[in-house]
C-alpha atoms as a PDB file:
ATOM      1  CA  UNK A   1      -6.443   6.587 -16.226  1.00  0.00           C
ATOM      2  CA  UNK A   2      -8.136   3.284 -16.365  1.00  0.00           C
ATOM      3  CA  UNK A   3      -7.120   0.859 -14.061  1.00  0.00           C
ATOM      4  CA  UNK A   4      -6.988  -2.388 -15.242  1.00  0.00           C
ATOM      5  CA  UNK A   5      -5.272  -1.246 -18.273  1.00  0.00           C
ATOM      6  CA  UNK A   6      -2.326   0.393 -17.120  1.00  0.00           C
ATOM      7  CA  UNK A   7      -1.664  -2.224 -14.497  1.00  0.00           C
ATOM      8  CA  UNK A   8       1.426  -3.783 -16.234  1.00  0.00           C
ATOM      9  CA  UNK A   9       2.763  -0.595 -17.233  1.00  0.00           C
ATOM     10  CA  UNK A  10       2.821   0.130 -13.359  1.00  0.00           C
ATOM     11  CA  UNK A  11       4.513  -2.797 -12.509  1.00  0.00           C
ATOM     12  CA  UNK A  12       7.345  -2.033 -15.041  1.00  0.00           C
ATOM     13  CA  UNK A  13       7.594   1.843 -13.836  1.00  0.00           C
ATOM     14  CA  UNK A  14       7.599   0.660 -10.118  1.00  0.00           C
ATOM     15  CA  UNK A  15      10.527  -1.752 -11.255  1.00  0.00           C
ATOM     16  CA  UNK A  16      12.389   1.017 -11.866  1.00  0.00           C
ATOM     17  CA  UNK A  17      12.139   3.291  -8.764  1.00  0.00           C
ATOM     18  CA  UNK A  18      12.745  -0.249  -6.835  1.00  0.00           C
ATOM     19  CA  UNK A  19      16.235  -0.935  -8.819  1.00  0.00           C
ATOM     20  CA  UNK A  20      16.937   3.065  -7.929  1.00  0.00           C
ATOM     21  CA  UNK A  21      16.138   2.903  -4.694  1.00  0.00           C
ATOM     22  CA  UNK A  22      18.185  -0.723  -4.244  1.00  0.00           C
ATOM     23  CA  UNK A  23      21.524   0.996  -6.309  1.00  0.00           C
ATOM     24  CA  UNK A  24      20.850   3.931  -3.498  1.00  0.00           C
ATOM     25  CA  UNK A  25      20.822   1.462  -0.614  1.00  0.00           C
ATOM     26  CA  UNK A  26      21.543  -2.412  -0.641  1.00  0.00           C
ATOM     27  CA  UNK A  27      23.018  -3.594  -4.362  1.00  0.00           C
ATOM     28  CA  UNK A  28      25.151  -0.539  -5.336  1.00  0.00           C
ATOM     29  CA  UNK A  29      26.285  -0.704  -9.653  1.00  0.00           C
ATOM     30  CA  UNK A  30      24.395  -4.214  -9.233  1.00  0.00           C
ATOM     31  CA  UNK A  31      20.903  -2.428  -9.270  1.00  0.00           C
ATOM     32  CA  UNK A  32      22.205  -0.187 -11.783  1.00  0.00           C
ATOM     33  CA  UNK A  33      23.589  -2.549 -14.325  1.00  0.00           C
ATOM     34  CA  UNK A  34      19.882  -4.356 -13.869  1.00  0.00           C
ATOM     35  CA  UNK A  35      17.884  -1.216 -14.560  1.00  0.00           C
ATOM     36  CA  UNK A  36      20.310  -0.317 -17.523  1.00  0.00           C
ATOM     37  CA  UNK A  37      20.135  -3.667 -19.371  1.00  0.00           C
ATOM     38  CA  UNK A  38      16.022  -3.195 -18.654  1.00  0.00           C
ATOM     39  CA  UNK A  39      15.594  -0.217 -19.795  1.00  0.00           C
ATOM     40  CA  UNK A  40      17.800  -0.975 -22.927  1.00  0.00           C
ATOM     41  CA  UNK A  41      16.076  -4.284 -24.061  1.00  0.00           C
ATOM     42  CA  UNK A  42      14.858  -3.895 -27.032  1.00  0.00           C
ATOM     43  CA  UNK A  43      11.101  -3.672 -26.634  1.00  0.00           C
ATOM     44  CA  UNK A  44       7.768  -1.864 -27.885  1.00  0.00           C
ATOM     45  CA  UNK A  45       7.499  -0.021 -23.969  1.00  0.00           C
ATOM     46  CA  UNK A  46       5.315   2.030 -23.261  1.00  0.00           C
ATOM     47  CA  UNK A  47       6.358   5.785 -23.265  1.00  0.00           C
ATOM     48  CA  UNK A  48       5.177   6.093 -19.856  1.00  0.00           C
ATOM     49  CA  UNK A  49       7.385   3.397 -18.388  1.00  0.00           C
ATOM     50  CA  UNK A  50      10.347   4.384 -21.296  1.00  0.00           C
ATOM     51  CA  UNK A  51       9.884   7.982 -19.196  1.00  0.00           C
ATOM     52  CA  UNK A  52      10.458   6.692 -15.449  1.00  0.00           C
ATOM     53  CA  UNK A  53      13.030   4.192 -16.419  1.00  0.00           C
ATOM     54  CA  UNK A  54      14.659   6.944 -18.449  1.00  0.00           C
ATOM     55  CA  UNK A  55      14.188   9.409 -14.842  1.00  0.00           C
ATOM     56  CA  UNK A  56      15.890   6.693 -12.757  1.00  0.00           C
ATOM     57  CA  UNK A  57      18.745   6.309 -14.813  1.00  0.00           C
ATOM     58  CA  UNK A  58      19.254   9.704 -15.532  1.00  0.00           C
ATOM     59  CA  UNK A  59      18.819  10.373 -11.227  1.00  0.00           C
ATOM     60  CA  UNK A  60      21.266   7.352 -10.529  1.00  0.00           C
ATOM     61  CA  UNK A  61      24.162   8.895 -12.806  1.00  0.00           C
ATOM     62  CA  UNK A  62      23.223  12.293 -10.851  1.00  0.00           C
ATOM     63  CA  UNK A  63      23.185  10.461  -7.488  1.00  0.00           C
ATOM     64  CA  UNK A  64      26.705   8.724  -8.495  1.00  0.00           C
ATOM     65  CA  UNK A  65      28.239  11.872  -9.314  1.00  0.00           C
ATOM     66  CA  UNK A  66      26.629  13.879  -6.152  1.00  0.00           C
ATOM     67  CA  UNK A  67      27.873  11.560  -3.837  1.00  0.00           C
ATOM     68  CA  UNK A  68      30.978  10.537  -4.493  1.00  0.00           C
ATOM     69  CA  UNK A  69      32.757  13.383  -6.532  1.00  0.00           C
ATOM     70  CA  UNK A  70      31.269  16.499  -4.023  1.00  0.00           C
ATOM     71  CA  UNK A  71      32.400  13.803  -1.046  1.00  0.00           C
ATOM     72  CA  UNK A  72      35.705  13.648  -2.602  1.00  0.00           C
ATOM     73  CA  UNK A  73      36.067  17.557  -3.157  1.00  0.00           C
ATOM     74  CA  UNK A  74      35.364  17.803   0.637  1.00  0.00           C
ATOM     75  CA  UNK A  75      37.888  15.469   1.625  1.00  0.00           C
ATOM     76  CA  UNK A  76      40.399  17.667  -0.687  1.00  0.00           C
ATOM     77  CA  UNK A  77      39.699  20.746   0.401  1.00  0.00           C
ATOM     78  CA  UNK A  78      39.344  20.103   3.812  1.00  0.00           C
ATOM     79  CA  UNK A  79      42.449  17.800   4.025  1.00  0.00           C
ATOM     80  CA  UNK A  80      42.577  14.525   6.482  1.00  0.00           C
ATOM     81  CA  UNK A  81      44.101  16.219   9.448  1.00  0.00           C
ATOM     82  CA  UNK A  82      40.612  18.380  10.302  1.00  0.00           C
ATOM     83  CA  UNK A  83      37.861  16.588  12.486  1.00  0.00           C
ATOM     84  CA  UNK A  84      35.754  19.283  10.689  1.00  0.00           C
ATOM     85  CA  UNK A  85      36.212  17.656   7.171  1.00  0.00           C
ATOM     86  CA  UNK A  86      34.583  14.260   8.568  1.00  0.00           C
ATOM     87  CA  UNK A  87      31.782  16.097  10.449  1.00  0.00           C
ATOM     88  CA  UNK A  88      30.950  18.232   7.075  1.00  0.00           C
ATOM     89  CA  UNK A  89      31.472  14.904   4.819  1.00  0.00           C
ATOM     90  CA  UNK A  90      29.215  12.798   7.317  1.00  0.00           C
ATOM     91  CA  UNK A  91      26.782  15.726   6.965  1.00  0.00           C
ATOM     92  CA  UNK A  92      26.669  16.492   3.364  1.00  0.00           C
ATOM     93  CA  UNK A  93      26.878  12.130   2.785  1.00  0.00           C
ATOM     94  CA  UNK A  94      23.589  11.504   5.127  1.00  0.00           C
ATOM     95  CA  UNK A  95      21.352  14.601   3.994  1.00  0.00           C
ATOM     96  CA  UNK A  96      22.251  14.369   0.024  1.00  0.00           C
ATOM     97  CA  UNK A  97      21.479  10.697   0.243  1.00  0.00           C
ATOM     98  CA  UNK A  98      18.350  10.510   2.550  1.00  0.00           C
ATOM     99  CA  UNK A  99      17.054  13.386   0.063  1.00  0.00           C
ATOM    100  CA  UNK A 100      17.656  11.214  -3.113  1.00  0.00           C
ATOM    101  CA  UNK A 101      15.655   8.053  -1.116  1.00  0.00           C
ATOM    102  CA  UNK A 102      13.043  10.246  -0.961  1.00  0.00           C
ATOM    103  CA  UNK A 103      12.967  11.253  -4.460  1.00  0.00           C
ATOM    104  CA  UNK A 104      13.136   7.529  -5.329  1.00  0.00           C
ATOM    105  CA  UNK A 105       9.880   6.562  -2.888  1.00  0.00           C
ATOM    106  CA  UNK A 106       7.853   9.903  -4.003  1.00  0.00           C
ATOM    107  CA  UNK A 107       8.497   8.564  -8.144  1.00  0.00           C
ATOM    108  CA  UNK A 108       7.750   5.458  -7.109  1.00  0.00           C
ATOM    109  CA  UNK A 109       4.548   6.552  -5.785  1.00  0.00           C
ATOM    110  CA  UNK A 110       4.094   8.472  -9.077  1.00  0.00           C
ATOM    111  CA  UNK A 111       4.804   5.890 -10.764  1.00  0.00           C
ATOM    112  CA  UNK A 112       2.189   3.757  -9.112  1.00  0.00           C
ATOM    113  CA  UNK A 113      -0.452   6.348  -9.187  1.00  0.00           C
ATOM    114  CA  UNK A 114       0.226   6.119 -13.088  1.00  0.00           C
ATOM    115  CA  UNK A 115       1.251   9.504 -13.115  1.00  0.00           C
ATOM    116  CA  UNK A 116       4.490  10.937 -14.410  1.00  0.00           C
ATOM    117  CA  UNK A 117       7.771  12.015 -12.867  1.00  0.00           C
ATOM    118  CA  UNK A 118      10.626  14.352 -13.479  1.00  0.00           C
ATOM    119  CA  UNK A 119      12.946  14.616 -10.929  1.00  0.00           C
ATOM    120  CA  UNK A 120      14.365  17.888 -11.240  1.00  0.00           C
ATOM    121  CA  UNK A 121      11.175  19.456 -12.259  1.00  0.00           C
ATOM    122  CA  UNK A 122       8.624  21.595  -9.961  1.00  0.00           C
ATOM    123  CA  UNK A 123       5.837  20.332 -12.184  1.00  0.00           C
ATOM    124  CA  UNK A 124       5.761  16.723 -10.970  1.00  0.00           C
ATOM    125  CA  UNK A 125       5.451  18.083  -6.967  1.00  0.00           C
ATOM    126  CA  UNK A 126       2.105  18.965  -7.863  1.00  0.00           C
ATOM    127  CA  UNK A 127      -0.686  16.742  -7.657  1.00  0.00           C
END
């Protein structure tokens, strides 16, 4: 890929793993309203940057739903009265969400490199 061309396409694909990465860490549904109103404006995008902003949507709902509904099945099942349900909740909590971070900073690397990125897909591990 050429450079200079796809500059401003990067910028707008690294936008997107930044507003992720923010709704995963500092600006929770602030960062996500942002990234869908951007990636809704109507607009003549790019397909490339169409595909990350559609990846971090799609991986925020996914990170939404993994962390606070399986969080909230732990806390059911296990019941408030067990220490264990806290140490498996605190467990589950950290590792799910330091392994979505990392998703978020390898697309946005991706993204940067001007390459493409699925999240749930084997393909976009390779080089």
């Amino acid at each position: 890929m050429n450079d200079d061309a796809d500059l401003p396409q990067r910028r707008f694909a690294r936008l997107a793993y930044i507003l992720y990465l923010l709704n995963l860490s500092f600006l929770p549904g602030i960062a996500f309203v942002v990234m869908l109103v951007l990636w809704r404006l109507p607009s003549a995008r790019p397909l490339f940057v169409n595909d990350h902003y559609q990846q971090t949507t799609f991986a925020s709902i996914m990170a939404g739903v993994l962390l606070a509904l399986v969080s909230l099945l732990i806390v059911l099942v296990g019941g408030f009265n067990s220490p264990w349900t806290f140490v498996i909740l605190i467990l589950y909590f950290t590792l799910c969400h330091s392994f979505l971070l990392m998703l978020g900073v390898f697309g946005f690397t991706r993204a940067n490199n001007g390459k493409p990125f699925r999240f749930f897909s084997w393909r976009s591990w390779r080089g």
